[in-house]
C-alpha atoms as a PDB file:
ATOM      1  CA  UNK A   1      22.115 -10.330 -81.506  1.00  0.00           C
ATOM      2  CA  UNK A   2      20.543  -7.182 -82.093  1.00  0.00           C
ATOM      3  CA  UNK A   3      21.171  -5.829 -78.532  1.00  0.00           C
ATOM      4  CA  UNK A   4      24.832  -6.739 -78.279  1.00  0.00           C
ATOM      5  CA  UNK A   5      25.897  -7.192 -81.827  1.00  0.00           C
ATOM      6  CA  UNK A   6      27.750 -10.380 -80.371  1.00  0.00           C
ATOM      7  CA  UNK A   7      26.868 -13.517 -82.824  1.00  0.00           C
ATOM      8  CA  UNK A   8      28.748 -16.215 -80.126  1.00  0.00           C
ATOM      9  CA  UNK A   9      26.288 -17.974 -78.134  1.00  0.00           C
ATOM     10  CA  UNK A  10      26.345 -21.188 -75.461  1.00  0.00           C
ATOM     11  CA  UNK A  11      24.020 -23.629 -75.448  1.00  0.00           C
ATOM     12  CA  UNK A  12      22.409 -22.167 -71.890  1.00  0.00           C
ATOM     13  CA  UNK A  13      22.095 -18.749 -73.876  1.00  0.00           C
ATOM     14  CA  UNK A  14      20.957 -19.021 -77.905  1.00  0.00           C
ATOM     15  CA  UNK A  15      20.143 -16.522 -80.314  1.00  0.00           C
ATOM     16  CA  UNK A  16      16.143 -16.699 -81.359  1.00  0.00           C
ATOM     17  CA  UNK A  17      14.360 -15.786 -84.052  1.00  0.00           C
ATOM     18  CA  UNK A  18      11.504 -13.193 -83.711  1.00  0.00           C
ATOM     19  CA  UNK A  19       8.955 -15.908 -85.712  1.00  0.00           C
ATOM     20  CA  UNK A  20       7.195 -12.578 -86.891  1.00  0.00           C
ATOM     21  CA  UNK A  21       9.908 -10.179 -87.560  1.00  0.00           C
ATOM     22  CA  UNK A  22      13.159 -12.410 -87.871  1.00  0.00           C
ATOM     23  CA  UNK A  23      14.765 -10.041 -85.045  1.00  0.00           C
ATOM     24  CA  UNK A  24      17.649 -11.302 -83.057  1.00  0.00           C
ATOM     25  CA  UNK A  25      18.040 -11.824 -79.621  1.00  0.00           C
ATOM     26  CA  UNK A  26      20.274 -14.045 -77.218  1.00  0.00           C
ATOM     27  CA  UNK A  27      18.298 -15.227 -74.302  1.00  0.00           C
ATOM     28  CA  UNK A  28      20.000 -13.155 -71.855  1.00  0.00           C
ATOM     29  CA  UNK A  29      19.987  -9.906 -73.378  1.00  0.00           C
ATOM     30  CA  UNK A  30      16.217 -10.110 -74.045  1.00  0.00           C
ATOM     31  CA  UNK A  31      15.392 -11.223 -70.343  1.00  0.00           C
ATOM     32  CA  UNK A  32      13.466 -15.011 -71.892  1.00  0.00           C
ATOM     33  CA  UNK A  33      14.294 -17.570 -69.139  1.00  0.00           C
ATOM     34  CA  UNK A  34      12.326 -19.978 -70.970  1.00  0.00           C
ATOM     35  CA  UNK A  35      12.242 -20.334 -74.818  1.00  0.00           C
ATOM     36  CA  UNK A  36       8.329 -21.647 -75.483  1.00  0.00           C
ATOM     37  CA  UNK A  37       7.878 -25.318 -77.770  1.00  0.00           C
ATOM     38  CA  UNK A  38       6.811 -23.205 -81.194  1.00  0.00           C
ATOM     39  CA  UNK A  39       7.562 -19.954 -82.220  1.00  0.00           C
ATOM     40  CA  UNK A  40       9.061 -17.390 -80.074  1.00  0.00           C
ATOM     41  CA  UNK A  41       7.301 -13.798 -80.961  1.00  0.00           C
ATOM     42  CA  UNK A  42       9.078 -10.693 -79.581  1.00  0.00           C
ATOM     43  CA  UNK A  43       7.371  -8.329 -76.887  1.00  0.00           C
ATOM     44  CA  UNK A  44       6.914  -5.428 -80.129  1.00  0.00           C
ATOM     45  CA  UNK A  45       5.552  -8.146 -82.635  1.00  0.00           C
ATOM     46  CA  UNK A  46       3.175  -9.824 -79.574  1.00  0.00           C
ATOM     47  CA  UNK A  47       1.599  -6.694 -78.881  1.00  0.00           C
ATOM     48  CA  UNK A  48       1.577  -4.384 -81.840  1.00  0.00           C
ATOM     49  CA  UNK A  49       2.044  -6.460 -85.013  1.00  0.00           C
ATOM     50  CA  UNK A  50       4.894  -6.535 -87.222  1.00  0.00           C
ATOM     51  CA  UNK A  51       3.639  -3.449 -89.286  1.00  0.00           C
ATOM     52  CA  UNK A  52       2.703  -1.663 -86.381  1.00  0.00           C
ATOM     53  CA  UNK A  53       5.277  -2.707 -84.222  1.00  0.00           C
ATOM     54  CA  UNK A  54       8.407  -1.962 -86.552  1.00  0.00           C
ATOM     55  CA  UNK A  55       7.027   2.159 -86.456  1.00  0.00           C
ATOM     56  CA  UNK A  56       6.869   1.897 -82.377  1.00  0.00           C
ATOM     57  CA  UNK A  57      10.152   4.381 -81.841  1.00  0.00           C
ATOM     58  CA  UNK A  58      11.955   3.447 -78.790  1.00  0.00           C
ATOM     59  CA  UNK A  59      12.077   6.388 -76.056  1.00  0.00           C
ATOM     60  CA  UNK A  60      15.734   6.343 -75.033  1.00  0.00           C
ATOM     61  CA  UNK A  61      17.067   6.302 -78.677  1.00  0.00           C
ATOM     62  CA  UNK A  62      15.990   7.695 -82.282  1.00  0.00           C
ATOM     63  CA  UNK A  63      15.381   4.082 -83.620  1.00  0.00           C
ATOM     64  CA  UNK A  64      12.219   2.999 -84.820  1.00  0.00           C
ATOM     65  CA  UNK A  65      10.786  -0.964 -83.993  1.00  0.00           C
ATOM     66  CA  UNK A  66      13.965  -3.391 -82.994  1.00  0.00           C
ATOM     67  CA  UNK A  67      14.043  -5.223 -79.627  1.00  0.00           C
ATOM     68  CA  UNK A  68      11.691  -3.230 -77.873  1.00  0.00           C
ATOM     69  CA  UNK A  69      10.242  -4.157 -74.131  1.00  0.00           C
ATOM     70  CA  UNK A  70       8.951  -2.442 -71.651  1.00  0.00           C
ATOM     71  CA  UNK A  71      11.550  -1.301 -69.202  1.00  0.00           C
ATOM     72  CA  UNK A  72      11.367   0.353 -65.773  1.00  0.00           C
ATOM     73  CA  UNK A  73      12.580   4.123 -66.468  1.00  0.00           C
ATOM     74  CA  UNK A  74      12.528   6.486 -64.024  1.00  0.00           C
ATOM     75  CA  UNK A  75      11.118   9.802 -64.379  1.00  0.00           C
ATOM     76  CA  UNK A  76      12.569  12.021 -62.021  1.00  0.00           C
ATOM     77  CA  UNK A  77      15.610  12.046 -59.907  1.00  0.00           C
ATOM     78  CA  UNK A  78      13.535  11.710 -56.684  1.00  0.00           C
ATOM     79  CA  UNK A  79      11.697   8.351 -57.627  1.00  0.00           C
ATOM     80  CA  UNK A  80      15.124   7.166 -58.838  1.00  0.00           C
ATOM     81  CA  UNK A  81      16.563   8.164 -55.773  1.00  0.00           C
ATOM     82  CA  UNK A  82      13.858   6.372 -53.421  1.00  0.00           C
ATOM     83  CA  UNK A  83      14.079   3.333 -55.298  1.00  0.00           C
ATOM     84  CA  UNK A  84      18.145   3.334 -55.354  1.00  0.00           C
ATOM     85  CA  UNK A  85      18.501   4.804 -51.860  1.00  0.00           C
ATOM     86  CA  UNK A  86      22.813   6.147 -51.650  1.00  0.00           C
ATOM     87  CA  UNK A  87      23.590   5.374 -55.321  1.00  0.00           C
ATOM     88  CA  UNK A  88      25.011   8.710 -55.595  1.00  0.00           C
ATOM     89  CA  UNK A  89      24.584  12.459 -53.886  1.00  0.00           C
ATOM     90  CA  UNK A  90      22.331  15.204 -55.474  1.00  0.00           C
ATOM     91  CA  UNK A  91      23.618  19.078 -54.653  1.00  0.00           C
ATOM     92  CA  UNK A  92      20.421  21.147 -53.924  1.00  0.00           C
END
């Protein structure tokens, strides 16, 4: 898996196949609750292309194209903090 660098799998969680890019992914570490009856294309292949796609640099790490989603980041303390009310105390 190219998220956890784990190979084990279950049969309730596989590994898949990018079917454009070969990346992969276990089922749980990718978020797919339900694996589709052909192909399965990964979220970077499905929307950009493989060419394109494997230049799309990830904004939380240096890497370029991989297992790329969207993801909910926050961008400031305050809209984490509103959404994640007492997680942890901020000294003004």
């Amino acid at each position: 898996c190219t998220i956890c660098n784990n190979g084990d799998y279950e049969d309730e969680d596989l590994i898949v196949f990018c079917g454009s890019c070969n990346i992969s992914v276990h089922q749980s570490c990718y978020g797919i609750d339900q694996l589709p009856g052909g192909d399965w294309i990964c979220y970077n292949c499905d929307i950009f292309g493989m060419n394109k796609g494997l230049m799309v640099k990830c904004l939380l790490c240096p890497k370029k194209g991989g297992a790329l989603k969207p993801t909910n980041i926050f961008t400031s303390v305050d809209k984490f903090m509103k959404y994640n009310p007492g997680s942890f105390k901020i000294n003004k």
